[in-house]
PDB file of N, CA and C in Angstrom:
ATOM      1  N   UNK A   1      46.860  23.157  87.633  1.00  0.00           N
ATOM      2  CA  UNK A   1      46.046  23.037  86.452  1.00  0.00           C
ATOM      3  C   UNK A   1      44.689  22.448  86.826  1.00  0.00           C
ATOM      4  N   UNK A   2      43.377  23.097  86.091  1.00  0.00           N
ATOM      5  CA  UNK A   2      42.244  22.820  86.356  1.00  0.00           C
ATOM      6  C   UNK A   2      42.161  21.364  86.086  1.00  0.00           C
ATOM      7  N   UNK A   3      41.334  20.325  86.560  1.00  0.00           N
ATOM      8  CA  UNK A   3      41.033  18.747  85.687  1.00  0.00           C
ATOM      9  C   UNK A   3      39.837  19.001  84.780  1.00  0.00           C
ATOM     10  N   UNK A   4      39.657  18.276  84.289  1.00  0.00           N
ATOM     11  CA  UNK A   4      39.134  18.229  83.121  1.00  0.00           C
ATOM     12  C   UNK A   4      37.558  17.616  83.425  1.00  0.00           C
ATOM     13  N   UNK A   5      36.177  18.053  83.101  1.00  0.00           N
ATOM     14  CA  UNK A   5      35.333  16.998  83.576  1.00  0.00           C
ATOM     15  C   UNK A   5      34.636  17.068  82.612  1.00  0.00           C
ATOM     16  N   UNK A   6      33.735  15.568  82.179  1.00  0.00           N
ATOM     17  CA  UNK A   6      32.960  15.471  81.219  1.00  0.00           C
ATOM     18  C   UNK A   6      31.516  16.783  81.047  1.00  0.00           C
ATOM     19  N   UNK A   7      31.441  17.164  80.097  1.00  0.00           N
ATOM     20  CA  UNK A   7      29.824  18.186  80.003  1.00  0.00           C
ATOM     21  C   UNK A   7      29.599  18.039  78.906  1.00  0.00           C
ATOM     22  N   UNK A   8      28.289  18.140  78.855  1.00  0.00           N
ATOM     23  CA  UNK A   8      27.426  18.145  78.161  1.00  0.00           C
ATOM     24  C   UNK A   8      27.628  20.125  77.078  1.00  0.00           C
ATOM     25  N   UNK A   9      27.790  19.935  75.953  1.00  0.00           N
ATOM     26  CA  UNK A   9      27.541  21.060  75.243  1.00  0.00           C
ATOM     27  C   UNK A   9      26.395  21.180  73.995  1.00  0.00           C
ATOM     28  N   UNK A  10      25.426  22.270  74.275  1.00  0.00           N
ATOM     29  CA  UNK A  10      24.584  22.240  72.890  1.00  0.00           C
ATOM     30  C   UNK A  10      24.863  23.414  72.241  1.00  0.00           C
ATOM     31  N   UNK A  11      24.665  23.198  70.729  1.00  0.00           N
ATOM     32  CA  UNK A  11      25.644  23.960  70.146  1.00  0.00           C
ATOM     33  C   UNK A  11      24.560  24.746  69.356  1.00  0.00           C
ATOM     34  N   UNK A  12      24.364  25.849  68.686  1.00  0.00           N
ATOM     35  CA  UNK A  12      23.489  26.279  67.961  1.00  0.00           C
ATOM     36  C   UNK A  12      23.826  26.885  66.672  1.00  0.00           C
ATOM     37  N   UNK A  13      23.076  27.083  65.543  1.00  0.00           N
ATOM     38  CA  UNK A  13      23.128  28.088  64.494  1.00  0.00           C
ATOM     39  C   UNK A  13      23.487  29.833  64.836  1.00  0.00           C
ATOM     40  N   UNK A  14      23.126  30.281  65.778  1.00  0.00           N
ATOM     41  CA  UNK A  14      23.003  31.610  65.283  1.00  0.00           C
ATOM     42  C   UNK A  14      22.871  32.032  67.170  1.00  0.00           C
ATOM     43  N   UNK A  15      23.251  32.943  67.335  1.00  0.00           N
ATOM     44  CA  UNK A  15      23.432  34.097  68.705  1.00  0.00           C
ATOM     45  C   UNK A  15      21.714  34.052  68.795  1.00  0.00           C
ATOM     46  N   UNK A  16      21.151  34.267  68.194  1.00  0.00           N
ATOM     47  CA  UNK A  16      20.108  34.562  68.297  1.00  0.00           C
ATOM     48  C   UNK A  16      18.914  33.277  69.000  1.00  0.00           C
ATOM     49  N   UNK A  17      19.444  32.071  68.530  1.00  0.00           N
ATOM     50  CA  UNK A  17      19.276  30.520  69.054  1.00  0.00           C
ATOM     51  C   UNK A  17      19.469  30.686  70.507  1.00  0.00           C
ATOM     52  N   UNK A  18      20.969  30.675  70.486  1.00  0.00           N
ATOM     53  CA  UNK A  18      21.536  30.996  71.628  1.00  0.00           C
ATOM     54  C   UNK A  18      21.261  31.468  72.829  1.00  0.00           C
ATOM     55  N   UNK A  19      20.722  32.639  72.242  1.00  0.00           N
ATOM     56  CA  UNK A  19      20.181  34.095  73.465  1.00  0.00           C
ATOM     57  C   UNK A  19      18.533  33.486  73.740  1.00  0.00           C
ATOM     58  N   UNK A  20      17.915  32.943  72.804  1.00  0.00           N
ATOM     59  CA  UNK A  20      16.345  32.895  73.066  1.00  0.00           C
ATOM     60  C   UNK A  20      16.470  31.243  74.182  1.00  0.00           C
ATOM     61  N   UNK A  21      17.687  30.188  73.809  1.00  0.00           N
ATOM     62  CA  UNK A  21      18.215  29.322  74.821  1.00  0.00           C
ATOM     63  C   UNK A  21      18.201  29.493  75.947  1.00  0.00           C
ATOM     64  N   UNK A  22      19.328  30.490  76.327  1.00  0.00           N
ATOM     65  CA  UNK A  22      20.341  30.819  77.831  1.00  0.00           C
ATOM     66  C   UNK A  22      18.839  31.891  78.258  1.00  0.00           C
ATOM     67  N   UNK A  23      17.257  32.417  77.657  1.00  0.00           N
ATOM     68  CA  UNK A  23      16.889  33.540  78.720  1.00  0.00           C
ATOM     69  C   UNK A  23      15.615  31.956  79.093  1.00  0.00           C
ATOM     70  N   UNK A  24      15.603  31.342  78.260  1.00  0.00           N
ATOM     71  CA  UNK A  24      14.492  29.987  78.338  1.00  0.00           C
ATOM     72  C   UNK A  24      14.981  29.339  79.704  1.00  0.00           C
ATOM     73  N   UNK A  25      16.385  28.646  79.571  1.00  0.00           N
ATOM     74  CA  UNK A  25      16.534  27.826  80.659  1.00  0.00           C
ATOM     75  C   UNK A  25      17.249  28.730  82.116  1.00  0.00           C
ATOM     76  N   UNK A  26      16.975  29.824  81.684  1.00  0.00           N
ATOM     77  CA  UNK A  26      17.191  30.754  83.321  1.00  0.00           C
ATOM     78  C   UNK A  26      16.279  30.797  84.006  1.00  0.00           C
ATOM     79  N   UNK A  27      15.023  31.412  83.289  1.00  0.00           N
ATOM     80  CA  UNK A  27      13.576  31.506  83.776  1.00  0.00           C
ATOM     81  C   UNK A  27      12.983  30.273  84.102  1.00  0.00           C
ATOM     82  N   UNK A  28      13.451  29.227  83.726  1.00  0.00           N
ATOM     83  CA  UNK A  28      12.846  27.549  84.120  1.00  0.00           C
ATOM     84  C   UNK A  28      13.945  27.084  85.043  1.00  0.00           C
ATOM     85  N   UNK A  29      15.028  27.428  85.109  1.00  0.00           N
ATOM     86  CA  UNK A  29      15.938  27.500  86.299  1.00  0.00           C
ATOM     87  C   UNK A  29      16.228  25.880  86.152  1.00  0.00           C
ATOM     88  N   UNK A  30      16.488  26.280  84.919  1.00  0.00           N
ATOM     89  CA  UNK A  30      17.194  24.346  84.048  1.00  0.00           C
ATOM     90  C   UNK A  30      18.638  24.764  84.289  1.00  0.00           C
ATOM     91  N   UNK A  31      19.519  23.610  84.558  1.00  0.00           N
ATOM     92  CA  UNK A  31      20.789  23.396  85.002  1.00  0.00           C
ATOM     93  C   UNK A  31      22.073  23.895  83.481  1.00  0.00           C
ATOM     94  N   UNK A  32      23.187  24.854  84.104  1.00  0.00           N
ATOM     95  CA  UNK A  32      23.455  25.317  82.968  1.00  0.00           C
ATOM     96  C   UNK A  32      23.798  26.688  82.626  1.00  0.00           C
ATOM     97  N   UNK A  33      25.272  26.718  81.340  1.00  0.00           N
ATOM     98  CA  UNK A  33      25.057  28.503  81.424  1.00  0.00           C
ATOM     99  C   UNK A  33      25.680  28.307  80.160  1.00  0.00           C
ATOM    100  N   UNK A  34      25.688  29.757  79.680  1.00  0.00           N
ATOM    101  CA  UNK A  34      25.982  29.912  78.201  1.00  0.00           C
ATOM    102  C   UNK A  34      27.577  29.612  78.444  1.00  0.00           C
ATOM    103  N   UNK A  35      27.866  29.476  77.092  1.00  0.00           N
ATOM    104  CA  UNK A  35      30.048  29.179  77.191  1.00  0.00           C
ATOM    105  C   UNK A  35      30.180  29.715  75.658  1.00  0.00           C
ATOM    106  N   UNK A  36      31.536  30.484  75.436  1.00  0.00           N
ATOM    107  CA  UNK A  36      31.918  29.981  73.558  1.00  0.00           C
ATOM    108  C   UNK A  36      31.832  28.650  73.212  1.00  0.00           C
ATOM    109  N   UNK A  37      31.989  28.712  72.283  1.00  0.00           N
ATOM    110  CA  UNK A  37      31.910  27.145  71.565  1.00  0.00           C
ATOM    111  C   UNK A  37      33.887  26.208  72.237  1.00  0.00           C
ATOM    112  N   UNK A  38      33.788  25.279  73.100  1.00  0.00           N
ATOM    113  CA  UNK A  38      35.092  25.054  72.673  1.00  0.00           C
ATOM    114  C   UNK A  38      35.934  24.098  71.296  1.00  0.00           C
ATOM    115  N   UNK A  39      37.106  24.849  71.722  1.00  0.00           N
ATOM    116  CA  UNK A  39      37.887  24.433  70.308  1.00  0.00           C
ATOM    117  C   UNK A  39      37.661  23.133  69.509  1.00  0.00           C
ATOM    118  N   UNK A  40      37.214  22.021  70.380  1.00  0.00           N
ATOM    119  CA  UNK A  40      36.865  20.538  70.303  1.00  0.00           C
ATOM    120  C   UNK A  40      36.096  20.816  69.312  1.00  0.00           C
ATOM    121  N   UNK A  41      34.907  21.420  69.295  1.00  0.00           N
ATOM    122  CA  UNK A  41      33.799  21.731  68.131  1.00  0.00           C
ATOM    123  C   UNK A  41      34.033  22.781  67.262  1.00  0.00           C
ATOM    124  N   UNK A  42      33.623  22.731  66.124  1.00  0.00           N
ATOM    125  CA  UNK A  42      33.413  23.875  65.510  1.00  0.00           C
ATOM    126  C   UNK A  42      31.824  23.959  64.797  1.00  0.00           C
ATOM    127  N   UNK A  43      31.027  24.852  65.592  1.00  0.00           N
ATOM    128  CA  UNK A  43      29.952  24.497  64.796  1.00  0.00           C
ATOM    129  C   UNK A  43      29.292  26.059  65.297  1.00  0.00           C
ATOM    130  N   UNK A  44      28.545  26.380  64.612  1.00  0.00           N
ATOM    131  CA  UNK A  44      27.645  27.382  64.178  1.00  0.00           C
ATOM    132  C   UNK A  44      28.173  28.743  64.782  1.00  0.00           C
ATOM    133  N   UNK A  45      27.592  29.221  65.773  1.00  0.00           N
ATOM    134  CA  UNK A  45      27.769  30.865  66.103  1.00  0.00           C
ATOM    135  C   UNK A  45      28.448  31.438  67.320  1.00  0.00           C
ATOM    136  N   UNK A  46      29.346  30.249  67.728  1.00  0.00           N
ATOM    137  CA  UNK A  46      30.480  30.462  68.503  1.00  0.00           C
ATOM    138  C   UNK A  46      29.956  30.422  70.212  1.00  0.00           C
ATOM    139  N   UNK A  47      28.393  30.250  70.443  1.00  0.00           N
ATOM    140  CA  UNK A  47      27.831  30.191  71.701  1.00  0.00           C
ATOM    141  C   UNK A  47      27.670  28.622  72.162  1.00  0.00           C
ATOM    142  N   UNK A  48      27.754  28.114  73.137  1.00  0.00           N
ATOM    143  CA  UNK A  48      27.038  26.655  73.346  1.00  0.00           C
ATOM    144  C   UNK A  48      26.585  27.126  74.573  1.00  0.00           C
ATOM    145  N   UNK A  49      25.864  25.735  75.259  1.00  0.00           N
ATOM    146  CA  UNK A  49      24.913  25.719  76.503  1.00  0.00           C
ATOM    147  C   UNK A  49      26.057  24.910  77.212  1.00  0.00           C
ATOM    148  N   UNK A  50      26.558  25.007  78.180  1.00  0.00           N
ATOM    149  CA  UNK A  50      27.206  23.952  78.786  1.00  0.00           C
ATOM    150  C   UNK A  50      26.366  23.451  79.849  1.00  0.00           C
ATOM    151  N   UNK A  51      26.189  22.075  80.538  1.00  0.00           N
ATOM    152  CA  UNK A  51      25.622  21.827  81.498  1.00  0.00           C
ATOM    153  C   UNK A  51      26.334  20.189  81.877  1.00  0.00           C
ATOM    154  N   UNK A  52      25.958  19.242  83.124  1.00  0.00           N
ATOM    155  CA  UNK A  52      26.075  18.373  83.184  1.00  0.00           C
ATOM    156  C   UNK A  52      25.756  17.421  82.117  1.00  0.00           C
ATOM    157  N   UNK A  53      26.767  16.237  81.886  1.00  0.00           N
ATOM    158  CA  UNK A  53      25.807  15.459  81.127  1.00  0.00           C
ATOM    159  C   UNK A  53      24.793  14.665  81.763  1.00  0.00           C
ATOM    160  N   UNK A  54      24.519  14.472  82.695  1.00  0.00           N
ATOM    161  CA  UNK A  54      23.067  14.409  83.201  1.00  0.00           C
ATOM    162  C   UNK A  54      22.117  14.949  83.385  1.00  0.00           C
ATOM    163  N   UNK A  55      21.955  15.923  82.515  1.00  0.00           N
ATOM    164  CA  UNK A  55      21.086  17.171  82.860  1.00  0.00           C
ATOM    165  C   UNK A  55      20.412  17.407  81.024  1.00  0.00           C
ATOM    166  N   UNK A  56      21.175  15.956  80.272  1.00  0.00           N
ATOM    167  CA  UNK A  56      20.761  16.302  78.497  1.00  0.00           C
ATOM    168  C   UNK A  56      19.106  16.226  78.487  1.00  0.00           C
ATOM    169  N   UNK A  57      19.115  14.683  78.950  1.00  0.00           N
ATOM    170  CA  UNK A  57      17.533  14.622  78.647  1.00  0.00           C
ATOM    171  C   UNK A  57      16.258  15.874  79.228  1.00  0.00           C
ATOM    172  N   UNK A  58      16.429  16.255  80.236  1.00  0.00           N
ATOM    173  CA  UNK A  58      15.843  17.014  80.621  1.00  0.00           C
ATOM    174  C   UNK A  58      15.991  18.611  80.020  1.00  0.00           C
ATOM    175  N   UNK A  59      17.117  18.948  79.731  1.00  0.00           N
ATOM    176  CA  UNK A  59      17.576  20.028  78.948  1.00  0.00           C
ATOM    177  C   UNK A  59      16.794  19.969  77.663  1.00  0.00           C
ATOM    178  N   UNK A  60      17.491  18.909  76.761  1.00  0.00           N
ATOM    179  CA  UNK A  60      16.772  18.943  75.182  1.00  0.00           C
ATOM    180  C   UNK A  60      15.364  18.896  75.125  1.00  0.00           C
ATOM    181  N   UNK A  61      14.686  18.146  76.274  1.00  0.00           N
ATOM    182  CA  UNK A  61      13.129  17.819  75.847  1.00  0.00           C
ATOM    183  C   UNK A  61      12.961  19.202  76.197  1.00  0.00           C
ATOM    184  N   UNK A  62      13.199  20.245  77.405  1.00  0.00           N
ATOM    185  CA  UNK A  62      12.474  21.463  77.354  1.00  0.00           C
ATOM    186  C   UNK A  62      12.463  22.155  76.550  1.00  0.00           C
ATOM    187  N   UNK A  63      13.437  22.123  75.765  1.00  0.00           N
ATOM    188  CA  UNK A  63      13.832  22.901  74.690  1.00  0.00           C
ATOM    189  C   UNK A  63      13.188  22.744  73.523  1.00  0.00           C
ATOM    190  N   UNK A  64      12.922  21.409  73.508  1.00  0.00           N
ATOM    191  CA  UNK A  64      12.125  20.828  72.489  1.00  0.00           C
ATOM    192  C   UNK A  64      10.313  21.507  72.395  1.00  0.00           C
ATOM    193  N   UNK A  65      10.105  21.159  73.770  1.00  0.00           N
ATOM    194  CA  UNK A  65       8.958  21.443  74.042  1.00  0.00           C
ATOM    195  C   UNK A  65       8.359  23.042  74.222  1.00  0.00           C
ATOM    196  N   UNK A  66       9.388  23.789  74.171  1.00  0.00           N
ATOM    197  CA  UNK A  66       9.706  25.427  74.191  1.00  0.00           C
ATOM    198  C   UNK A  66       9.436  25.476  72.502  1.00  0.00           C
ATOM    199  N   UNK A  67      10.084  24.648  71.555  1.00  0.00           N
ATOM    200  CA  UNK A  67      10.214  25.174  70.735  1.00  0.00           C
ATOM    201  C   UNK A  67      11.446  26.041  70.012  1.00  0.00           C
ATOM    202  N   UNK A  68      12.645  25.677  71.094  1.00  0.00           N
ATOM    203  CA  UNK A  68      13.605  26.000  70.681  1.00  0.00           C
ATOM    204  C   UNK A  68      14.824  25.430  69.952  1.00  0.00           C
ATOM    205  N   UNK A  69      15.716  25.870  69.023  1.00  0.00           N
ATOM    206  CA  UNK A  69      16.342  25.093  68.212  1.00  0.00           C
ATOM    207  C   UNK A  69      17.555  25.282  68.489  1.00  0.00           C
ATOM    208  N   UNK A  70      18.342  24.038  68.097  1.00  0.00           N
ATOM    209  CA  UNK A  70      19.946  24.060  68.327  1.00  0.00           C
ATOM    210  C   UNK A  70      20.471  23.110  67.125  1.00  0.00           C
ATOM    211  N   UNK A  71      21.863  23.180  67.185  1.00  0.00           N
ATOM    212  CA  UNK A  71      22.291  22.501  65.732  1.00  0.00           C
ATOM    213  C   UNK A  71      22.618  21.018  66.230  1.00  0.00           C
ATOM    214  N   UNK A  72      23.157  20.965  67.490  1.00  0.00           N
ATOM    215  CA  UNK A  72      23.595  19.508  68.246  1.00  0.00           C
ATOM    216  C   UNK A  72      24.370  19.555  69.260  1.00  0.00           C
ATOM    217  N   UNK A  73      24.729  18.312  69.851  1.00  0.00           N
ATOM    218  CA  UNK A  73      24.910  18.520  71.464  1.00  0.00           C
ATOM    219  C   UNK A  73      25.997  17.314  71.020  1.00  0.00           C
ATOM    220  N   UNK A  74      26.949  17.616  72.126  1.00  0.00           N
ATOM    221  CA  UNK A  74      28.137  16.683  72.107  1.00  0.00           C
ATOM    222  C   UNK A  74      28.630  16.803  73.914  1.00  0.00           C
ATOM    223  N   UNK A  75      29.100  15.140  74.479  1.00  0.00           N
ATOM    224  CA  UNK A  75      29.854  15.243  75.484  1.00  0.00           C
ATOM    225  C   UNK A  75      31.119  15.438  75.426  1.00  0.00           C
ATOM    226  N   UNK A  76      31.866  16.181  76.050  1.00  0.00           N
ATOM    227  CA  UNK A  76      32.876  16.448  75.790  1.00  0.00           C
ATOM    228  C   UNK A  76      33.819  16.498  77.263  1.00  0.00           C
ATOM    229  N   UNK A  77      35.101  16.010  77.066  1.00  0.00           N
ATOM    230  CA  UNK A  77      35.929  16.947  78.542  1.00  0.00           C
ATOM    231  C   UNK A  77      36.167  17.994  78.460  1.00  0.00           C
ATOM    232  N   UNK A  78      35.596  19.144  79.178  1.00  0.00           N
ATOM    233  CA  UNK A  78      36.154  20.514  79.024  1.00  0.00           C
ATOM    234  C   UNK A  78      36.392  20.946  80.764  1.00  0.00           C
TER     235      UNK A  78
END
């Protein structure tokens, strides 16, 4: 059985959040890849960002600073 390790998930409204997210932090080659939402959460359009949780601050401010939106971010064991 896999172990379990803490990450970082941001969660969004809509696929469309999502998709304009995962092509933002590829091309900036920010730490990170798209995932479903896991079961732990239930929130918006079934996509999250998974990444380290050391990798939030730097993640959200680009995102911020992109101009891109998400509904919220939670650490989680997955």
């Amino acid at each position: 059985m896999r172990q379990k390790k803490p990450a970082l998930v941001i969660t969004f409204d809509s696929t469309t959040q999502a998709m304009a997210a995962e092509k933002f932090c590829t091309s900036q080659g920010l730490p990170g890849r798209i995932i479903p939402i896991p079961r732990e959460i239930s929130a918006g359009c079934g996509l999250s960002w998974k990444a380290l949780p050391s990798a939030k601050d730097t993640l959200l401010s680009s995102m911020e600073a992109a101009g891109l939106h998400w509904s919220g971010w939670q650490i989680i064991e997955i």
